[in-house]
N, C-alpha and C. Protein backbone atom coordinates (compact mmCIF):
# COMPACT_ATOMS: atom_id res chain seq x y z
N UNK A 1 -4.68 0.74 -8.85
CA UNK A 1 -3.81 0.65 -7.70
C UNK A 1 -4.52 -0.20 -6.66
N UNK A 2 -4.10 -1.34 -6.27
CA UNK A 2 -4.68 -2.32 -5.11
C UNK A 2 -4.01 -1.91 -4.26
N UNK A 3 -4.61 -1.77 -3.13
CA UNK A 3 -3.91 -1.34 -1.74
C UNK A 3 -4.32 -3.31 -0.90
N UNK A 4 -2.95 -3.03 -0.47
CA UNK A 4 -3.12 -4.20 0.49
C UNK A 4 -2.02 -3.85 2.11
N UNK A 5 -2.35 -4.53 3.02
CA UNK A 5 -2.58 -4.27 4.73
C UNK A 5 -3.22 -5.17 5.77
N UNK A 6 -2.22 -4.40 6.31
CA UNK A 6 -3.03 -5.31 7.74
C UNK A 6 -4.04 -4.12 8.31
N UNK A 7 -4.94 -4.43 9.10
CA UNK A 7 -6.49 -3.54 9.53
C UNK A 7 -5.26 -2.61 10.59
N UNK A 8 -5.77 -1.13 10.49
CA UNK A 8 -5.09 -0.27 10.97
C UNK A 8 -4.02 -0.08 10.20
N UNK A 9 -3.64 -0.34 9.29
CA UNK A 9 -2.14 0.23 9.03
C UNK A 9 -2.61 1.68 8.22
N UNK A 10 -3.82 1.76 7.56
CA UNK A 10 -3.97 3.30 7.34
C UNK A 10 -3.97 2.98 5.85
N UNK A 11 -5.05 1.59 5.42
CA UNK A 11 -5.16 1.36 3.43
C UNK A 11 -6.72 2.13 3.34
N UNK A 12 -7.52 2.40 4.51
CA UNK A 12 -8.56 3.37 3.52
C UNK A 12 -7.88 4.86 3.23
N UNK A 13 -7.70 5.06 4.58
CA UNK A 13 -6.95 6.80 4.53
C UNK A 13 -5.88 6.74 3.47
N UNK A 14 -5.32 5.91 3.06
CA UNK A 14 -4.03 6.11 1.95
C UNK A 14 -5.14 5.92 0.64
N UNK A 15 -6.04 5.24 0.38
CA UNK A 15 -6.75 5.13 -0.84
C UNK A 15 -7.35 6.50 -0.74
N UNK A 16 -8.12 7.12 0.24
CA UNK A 16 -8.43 8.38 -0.04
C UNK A 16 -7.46 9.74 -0.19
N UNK A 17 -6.17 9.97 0.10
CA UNK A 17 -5.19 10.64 -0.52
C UNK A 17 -5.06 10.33 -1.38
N UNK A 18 -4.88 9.48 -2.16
CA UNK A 18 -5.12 9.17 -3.60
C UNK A 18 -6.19 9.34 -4.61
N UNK A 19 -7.57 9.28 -3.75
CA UNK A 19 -8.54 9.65 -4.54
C UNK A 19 -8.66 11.20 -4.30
N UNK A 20 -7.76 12.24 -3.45
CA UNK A 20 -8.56 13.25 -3.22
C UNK A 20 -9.31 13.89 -2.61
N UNK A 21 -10.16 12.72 -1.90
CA UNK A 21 -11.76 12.62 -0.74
C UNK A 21 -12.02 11.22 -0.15
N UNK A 22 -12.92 11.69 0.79
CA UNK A 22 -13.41 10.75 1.42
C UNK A 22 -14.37 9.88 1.34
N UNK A 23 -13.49 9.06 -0.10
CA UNK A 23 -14.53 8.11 -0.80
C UNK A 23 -14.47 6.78 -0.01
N UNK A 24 -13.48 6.02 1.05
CA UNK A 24 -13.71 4.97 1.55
C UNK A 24 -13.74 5.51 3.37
N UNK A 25 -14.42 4.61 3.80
CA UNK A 25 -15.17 5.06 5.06
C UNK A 25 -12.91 4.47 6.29
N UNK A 26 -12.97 5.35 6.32
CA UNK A 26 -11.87 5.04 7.29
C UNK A 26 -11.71 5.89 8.57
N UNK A 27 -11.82 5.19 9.63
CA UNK A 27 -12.13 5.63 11.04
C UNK A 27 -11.44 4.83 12.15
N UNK A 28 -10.59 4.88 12.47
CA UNK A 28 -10.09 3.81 13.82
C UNK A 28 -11.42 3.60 14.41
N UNK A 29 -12.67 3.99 14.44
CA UNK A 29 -13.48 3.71 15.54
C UNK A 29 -14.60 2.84 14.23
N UNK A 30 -14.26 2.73 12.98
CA UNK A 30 -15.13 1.46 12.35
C UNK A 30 -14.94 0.86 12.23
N UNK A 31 -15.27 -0.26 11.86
CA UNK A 31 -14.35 -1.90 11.81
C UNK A 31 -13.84 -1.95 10.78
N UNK A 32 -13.02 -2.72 10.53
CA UNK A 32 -12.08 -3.25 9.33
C UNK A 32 -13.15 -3.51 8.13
N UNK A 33 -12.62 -3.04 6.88
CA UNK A 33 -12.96 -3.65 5.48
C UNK A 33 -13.37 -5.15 5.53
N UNK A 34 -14.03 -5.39 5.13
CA UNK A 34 -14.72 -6.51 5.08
C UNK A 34 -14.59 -7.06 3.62
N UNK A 35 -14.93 -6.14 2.70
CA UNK A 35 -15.24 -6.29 0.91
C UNK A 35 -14.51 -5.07 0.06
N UNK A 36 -14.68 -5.56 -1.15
CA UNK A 36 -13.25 -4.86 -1.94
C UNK A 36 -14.10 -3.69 -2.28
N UNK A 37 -13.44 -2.64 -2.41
CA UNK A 37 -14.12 -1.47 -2.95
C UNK A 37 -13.59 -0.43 -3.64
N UNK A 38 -14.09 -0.63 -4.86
CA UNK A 38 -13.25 0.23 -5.43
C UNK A 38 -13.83 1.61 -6.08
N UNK A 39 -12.90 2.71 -6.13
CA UNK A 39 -13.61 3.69 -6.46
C UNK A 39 -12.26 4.73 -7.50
N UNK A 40 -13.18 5.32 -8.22
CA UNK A 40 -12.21 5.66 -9.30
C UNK A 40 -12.47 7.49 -9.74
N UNK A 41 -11.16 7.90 -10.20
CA UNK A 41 -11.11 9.34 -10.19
C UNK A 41 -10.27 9.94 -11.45
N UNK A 42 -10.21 11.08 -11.08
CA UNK A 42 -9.41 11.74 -12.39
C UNK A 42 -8.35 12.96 -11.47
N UNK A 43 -7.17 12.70 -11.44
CA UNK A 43 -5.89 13.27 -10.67
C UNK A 43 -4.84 13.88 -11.58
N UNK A 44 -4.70 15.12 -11.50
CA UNK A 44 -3.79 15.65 -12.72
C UNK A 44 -3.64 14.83 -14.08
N UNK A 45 -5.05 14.87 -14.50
CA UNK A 45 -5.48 14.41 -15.89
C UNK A 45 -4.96 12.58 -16.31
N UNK A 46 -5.00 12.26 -15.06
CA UNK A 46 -5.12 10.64 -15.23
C UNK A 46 -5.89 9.92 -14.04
N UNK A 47 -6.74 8.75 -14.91
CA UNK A 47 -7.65 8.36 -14.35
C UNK A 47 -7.18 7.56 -14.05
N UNK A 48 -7.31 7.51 -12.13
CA UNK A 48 -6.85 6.28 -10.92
C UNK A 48 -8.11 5.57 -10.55
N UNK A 49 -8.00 3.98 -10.79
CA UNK A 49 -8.76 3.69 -10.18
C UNK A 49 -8.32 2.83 -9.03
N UNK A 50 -8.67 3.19 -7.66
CA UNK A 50 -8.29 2.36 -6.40
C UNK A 50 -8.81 1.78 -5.94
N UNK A 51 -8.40 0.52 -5.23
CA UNK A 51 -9.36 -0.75 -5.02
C UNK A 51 -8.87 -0.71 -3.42
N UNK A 52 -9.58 -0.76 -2.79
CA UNK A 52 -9.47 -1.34 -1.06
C UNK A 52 -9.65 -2.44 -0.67
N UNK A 53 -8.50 -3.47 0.00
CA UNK A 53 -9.16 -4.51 0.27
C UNK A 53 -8.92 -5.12 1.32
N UNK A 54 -9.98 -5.78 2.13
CA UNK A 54 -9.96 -6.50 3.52
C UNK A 54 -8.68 -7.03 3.63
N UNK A 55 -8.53 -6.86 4.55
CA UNK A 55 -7.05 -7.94 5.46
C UNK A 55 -7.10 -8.94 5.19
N UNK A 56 -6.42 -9.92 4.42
CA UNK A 56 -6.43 -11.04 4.20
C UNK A 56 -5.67 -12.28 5.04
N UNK A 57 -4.84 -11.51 6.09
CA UNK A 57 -3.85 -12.12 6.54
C UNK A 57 -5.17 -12.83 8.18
N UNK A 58 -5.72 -12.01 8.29
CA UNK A 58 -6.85 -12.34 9.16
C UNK A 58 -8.01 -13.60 9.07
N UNK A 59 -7.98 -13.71 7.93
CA UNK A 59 -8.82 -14.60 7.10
C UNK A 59 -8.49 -15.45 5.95
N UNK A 60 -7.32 -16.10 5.87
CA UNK A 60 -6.47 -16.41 4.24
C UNK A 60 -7.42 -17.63 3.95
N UNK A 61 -8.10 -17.94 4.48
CA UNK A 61 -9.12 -19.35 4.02
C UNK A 61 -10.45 -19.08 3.65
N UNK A 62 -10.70 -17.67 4.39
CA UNK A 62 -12.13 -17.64 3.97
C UNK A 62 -12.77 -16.37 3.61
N UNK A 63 -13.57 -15.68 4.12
CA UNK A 63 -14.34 -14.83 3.09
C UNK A 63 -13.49 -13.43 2.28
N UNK A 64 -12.30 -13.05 3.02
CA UNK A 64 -11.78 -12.23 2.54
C UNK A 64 -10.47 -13.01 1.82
N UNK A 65 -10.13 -13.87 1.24
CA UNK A 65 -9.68 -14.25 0.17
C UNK A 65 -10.35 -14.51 -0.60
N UNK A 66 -11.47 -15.22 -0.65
CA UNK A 66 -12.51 -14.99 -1.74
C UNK A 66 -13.13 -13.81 -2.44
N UNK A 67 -13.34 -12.55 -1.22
CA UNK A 67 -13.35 -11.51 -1.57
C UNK A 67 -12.29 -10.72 -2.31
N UNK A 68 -11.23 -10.65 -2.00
CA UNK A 68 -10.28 -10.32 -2.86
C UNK A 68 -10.04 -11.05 -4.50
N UNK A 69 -10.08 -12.10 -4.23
CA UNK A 69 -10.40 -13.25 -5.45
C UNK A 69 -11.20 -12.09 -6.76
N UNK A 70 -12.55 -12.08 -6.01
CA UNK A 70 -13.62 -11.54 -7.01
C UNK A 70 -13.07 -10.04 -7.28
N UNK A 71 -12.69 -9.18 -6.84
CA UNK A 71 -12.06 -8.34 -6.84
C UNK A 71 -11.31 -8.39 -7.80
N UNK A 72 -10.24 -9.36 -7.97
CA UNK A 72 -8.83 -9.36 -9.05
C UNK A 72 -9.91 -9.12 -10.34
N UNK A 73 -10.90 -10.19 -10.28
CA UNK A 73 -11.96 -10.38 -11.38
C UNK A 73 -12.59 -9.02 -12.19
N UNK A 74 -13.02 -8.33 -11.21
CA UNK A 74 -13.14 -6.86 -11.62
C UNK A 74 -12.25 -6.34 -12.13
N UNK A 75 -10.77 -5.97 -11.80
CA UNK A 75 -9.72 -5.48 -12.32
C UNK A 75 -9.19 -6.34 -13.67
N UNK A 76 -9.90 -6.96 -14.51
CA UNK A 76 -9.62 -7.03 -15.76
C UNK A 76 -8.57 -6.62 -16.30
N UNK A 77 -8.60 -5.41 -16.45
CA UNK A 77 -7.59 -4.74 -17.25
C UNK A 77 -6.15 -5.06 -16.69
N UNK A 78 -6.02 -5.12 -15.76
CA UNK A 78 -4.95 -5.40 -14.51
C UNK A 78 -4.59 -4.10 -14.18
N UNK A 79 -3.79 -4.64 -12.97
CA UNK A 79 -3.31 -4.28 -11.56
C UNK A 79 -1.67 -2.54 -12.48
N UNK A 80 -1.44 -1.65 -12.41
CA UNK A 80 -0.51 -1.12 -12.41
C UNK A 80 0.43 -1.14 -11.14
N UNK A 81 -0.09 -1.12 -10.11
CA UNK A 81 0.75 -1.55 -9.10
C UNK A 81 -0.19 -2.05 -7.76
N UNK A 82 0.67 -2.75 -6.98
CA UNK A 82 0.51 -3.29 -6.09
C UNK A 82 0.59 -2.12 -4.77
N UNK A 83 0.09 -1.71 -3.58
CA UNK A 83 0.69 -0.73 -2.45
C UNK A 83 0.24 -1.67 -1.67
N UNK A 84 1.27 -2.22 -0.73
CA UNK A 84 1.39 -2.67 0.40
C UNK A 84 1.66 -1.29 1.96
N UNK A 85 0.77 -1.24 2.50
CA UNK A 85 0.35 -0.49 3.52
C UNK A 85 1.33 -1.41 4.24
N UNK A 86 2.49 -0.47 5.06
CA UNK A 86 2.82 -0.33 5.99
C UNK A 86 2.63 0.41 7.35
N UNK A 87 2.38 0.73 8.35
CA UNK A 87 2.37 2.11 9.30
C UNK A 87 3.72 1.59 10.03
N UNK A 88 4.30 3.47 9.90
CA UNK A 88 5.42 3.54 10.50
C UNK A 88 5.58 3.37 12.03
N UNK A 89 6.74 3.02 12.63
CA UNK A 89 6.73 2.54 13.47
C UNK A 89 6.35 0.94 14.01
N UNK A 90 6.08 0.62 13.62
CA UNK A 90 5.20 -0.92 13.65
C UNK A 90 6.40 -2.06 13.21
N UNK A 91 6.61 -2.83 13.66
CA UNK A 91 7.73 -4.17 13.66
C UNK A 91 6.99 -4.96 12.30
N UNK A 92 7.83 -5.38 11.43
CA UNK A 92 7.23 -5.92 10.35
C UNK A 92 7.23 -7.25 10.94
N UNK A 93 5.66 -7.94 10.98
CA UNK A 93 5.67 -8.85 11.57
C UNK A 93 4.82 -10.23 10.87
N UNK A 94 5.15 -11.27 11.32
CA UNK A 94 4.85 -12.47 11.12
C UNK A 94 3.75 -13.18 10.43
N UNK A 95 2.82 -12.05 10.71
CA UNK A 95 1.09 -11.66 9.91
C UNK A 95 1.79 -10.63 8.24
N UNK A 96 3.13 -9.93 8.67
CA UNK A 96 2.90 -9.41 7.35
C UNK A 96 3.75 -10.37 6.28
N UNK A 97 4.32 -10.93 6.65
CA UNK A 97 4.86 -12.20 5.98
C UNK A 97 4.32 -12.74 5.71
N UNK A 98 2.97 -13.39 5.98
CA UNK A 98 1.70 -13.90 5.43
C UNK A 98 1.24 -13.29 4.41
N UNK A 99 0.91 -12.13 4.99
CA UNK A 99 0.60 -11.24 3.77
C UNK A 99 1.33 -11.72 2.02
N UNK A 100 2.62 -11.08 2.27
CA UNK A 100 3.35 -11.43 1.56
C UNK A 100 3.83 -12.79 1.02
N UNK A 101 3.31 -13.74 1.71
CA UNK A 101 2.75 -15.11 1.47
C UNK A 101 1.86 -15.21 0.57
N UNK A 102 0.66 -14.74 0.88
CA UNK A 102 -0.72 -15.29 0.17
C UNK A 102 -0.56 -14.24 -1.05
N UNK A 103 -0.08 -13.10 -1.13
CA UNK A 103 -0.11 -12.08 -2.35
C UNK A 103 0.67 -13.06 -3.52
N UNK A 104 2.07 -14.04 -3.13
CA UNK A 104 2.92 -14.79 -3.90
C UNK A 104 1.94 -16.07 -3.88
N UNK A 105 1.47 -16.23 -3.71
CA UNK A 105 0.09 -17.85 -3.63
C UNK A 105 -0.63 -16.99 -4.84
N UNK A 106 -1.43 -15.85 -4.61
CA UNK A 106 -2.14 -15.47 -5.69
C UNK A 106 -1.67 -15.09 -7.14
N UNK A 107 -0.84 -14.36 -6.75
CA UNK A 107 0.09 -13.38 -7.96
C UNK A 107 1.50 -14.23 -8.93
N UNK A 108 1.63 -14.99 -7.78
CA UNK A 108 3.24 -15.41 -8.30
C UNK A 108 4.54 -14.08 -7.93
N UNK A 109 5.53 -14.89 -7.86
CA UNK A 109 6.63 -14.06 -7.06
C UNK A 109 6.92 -12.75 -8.34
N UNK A 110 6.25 -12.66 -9.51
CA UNK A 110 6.39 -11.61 -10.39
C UNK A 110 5.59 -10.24 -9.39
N UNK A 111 4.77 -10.83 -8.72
CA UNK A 111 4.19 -9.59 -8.27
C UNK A 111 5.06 -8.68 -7.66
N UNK A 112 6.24 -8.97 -7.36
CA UNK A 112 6.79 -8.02 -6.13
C UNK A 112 7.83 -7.09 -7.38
N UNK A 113 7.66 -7.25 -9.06
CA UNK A 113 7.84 -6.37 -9.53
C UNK A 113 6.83 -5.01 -9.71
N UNK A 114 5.61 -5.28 -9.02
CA UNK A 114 4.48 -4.52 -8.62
C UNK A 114 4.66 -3.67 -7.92
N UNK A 115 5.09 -3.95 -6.27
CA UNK A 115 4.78 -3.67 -5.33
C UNK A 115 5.87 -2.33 -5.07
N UNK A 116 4.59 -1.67 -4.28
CA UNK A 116 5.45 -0.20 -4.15
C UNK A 116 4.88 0.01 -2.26
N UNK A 117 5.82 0.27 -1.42
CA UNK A 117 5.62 0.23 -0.01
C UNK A 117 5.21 1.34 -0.02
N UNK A 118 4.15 1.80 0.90
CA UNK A 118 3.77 3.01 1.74
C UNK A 118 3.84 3.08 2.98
N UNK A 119 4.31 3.78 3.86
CA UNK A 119 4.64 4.21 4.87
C UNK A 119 3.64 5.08 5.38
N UNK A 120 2.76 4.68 5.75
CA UNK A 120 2.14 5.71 6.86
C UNK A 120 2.15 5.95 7.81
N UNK A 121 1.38 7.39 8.17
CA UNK A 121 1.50 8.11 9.64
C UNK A 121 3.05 8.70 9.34
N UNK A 122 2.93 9.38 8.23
CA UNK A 122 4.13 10.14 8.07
C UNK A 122 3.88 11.29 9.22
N UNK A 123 3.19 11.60 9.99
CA UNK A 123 2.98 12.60 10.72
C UNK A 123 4.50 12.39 11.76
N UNK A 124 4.45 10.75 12.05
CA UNK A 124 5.23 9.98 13.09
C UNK A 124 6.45 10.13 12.84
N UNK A 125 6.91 10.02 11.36
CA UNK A 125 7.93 10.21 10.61
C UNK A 125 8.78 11.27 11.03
N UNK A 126 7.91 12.50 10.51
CA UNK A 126 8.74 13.81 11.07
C UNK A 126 8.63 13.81 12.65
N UNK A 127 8.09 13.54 13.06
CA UNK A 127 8.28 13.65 14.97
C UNK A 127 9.71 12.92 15.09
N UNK A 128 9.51 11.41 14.61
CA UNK A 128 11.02 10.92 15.06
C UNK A 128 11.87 11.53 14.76
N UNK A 129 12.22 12.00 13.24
CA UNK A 129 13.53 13.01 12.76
C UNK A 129 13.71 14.02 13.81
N UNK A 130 12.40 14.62 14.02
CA UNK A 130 12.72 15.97 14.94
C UNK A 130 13.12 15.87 16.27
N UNK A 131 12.92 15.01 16.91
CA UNK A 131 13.26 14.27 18.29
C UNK A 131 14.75 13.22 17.85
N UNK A 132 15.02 13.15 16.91
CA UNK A 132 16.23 12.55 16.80
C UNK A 132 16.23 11.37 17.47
N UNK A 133 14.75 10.56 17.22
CA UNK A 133 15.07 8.90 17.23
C UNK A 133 15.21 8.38 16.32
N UNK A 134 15.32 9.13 14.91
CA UNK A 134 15.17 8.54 13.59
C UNK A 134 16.21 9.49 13.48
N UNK A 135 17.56 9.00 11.96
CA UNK A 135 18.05 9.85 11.50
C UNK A 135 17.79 10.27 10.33
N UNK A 136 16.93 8.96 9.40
CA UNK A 136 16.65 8.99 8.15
C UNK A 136 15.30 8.20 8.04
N UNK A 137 14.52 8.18 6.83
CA UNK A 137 13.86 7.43 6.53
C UNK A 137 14.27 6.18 5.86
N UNK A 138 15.94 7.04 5.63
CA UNK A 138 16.38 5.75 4.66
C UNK A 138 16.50 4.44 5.54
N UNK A 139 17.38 5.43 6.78
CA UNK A 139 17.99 4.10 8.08
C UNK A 139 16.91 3.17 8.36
N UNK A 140 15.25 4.16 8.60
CA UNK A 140 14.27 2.99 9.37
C UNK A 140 14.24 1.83 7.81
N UNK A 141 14.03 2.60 7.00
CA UNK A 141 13.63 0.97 5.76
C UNK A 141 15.06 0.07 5.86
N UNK A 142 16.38 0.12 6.10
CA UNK A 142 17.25 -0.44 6.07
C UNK A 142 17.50 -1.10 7.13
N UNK A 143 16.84 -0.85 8.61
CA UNK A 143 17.42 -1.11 9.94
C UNK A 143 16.13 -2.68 9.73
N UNK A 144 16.66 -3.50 10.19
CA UNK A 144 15.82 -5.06 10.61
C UNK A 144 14.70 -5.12 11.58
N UNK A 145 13.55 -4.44 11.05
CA UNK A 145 12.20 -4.27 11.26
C UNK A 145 12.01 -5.52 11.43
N UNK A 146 12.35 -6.59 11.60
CA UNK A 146 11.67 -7.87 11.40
C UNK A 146 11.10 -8.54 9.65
N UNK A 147 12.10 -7.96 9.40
CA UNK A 147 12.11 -8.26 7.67
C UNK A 147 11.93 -6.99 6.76
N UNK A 148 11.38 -5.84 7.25
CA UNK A 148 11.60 -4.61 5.68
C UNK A 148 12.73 -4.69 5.39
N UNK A 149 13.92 -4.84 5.43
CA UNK A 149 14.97 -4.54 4.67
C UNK A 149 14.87 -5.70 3.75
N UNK A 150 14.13 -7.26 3.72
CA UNK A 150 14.66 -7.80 3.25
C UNK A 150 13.29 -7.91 2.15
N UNK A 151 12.30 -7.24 2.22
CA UNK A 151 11.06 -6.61 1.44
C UNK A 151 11.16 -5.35 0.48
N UNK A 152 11.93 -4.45 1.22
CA UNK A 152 12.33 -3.44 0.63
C UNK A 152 13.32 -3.77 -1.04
N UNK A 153 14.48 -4.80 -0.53
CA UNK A 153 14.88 -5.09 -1.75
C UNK A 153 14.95 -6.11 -2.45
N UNK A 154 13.37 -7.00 -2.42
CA UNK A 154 12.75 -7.33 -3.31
C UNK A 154 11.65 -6.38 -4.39
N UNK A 155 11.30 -5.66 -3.84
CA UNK A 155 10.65 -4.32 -4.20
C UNK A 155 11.45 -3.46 -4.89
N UNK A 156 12.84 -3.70 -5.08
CA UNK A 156 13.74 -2.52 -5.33
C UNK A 156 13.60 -1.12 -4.69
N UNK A 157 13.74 -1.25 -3.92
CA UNK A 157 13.53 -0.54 -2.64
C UNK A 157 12.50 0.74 -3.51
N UNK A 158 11.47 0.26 -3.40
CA UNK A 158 10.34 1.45 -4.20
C UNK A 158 9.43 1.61 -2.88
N UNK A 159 9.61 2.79 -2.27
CA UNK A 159 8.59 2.96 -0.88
C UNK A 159 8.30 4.54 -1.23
N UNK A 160 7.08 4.98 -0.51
CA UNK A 160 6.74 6.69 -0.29
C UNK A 160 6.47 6.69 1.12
N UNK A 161 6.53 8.04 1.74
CA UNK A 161 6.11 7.88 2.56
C UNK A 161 4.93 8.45 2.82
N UNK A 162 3.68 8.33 3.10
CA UNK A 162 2.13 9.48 3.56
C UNK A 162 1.73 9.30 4.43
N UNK A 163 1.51 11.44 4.78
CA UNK A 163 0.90 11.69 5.62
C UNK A 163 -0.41 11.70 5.40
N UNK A 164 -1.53 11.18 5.68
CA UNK A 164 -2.68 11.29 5.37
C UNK A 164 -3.60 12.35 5.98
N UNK A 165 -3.07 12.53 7.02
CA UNK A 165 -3.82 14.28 7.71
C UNK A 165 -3.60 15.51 7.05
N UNK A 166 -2.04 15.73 6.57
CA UNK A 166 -1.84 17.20 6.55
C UNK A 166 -1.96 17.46 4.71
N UNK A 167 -2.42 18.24 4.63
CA UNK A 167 -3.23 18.56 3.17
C UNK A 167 -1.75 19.00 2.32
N UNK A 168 -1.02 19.62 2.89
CA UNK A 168 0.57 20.74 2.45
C UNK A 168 1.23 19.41 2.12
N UNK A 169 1.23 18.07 2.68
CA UNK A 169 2.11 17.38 2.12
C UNK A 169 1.65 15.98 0.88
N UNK A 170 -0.06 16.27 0.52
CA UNK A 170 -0.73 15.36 -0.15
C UNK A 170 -0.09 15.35 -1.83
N UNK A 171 0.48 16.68 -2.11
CA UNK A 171 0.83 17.05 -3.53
C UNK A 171 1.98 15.94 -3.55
N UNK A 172 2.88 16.11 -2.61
CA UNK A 172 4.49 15.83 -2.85
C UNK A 172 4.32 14.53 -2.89
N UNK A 173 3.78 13.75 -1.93
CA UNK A 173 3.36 11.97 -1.35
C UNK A 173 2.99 11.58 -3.37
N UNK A 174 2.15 12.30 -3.43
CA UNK A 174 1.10 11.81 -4.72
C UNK A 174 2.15 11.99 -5.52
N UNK A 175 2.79 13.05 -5.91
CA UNK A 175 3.98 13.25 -6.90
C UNK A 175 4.83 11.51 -6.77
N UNK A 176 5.80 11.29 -5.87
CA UNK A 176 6.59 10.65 -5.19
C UNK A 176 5.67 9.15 -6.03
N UNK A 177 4.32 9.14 -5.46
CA UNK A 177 4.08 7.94 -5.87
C UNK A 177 3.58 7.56 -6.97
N UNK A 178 3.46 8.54 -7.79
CA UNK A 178 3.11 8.22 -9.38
C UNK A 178 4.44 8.35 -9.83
N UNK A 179 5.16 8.58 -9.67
CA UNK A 179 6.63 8.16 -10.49
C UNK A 179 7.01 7.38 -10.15
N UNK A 180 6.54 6.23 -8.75
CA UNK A 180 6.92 5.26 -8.46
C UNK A 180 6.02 4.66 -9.42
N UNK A 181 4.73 4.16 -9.90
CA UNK A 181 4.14 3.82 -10.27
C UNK A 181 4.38 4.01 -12.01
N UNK A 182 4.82 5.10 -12.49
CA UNK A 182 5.54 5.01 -13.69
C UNK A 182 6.68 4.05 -13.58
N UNK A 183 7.66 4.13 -13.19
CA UNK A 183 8.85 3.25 -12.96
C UNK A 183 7.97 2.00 -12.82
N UNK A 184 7.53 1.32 -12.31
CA UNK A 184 6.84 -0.06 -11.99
C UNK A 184 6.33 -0.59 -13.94
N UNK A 185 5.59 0.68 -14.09
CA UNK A 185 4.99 0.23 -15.46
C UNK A 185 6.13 0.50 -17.05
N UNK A 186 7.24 1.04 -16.33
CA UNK A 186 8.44 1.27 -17.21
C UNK A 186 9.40 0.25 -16.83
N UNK A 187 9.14 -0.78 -16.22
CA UNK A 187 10.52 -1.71 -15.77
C UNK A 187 9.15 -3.02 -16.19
N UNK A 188 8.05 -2.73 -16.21
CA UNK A 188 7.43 -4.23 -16.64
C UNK A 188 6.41 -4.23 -17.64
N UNK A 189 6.60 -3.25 -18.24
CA UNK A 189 5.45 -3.01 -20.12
C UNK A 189 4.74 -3.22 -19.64
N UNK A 190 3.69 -2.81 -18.49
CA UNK A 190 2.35 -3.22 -18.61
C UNK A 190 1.43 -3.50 -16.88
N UNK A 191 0.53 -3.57 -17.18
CA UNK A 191 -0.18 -4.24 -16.20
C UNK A 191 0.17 -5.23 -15.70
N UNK A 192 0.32 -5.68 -14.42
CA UNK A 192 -0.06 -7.29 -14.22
C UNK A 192 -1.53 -8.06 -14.31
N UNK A 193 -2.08 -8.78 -15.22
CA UNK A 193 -3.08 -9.03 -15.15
C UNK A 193 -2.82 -10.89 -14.87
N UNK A 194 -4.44 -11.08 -13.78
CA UNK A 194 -4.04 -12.36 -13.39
C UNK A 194 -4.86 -13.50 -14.24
């Protein structure tokens, strides 16, 4: 699973709900990923291995596209899916279109049969429902973020949403996103390998 993001959107804390622990250093008060890192586990009897990687949209010329580069290199076997880190609330913006730029520069536009959205700061999620600025999760992925709707269904609208704080909702998130991640590898036989 490659996690990809912009710095802050919450790709170490989502790689560590996935691993379980606090195997990648994620802190609003440390600096951004710099280098790919990957670290690998065993989760209701299947072995995940998750890769973290620097913001590329920050750097698309230099050390963290190269870094990512060497990275793909490691993942040999290939990629089962792609997670593009979103944080909720946040205007999909002009840097993440880049994003989604340089991922189609690297991958080719097959990748976005990969890609599975995450939503974090689900904490934010339920506040809006409960305050009734949100009616759905469905409405925010559908409403014109500045392009998710038109990301979402290139993706076939494959998104989860995680909370990365609250422990009661780590089962359901993880459920949610390994059947997204089955579906990904049941609609494309296989890995993407580059």
């Amino acid at each position: 699973l490659l996690l990809f993001g912009k710095t802050g959107s919450g790709r170490s804390a989502t790689g560590n709900s996935i691993l379980g622990s606090k195997a990648f250093a994620a802190s609003p008060m440390l600096h951004a990923t710099t280098t790919c890192d990957i670290k690998t586990c065993e989760r209701d009897g299947r072995i995940l291995r998750v890769v973290d990687t620097p913001d590329i949209t920050e750097s698309l010329e230099n050390d963290a596209a190269r870094e990512v580069a060497r990275c793909l290199v490691e993942t040999r076997d290939g990629i089962d899916a792609l997670l593009l880190i979103h944080k909720f609330g946040v205007r999909f913006t002009d840097q993440q279109k880049t994003l989604l730029a340089a991922l189609e520069k690297y991958f080719g536009k097959e990748i976005y049969k990969y890609i599975i959205v995450v939503i974090t700061h689900g904490d934010q999620v339920q506040e809006a429902l409960q305050d009734g600025s949100l009616t759905s999760i469905e409405d925010y992925v559908s409403e014109d973020w500045g392009g998710l709707p038109k990301l979402m269904k290139k993706v076939d609208n494959r998104y989860v949403v995680f909370n990365n704080r609250i422990e009661d909702e780590k089962k359901n998130q993880m459920k949610r996103l390994m059947d997204l991640v089955e579906q990904v590898s049941d609609q494309t036989k296989g890995p993407y390998k580059s």
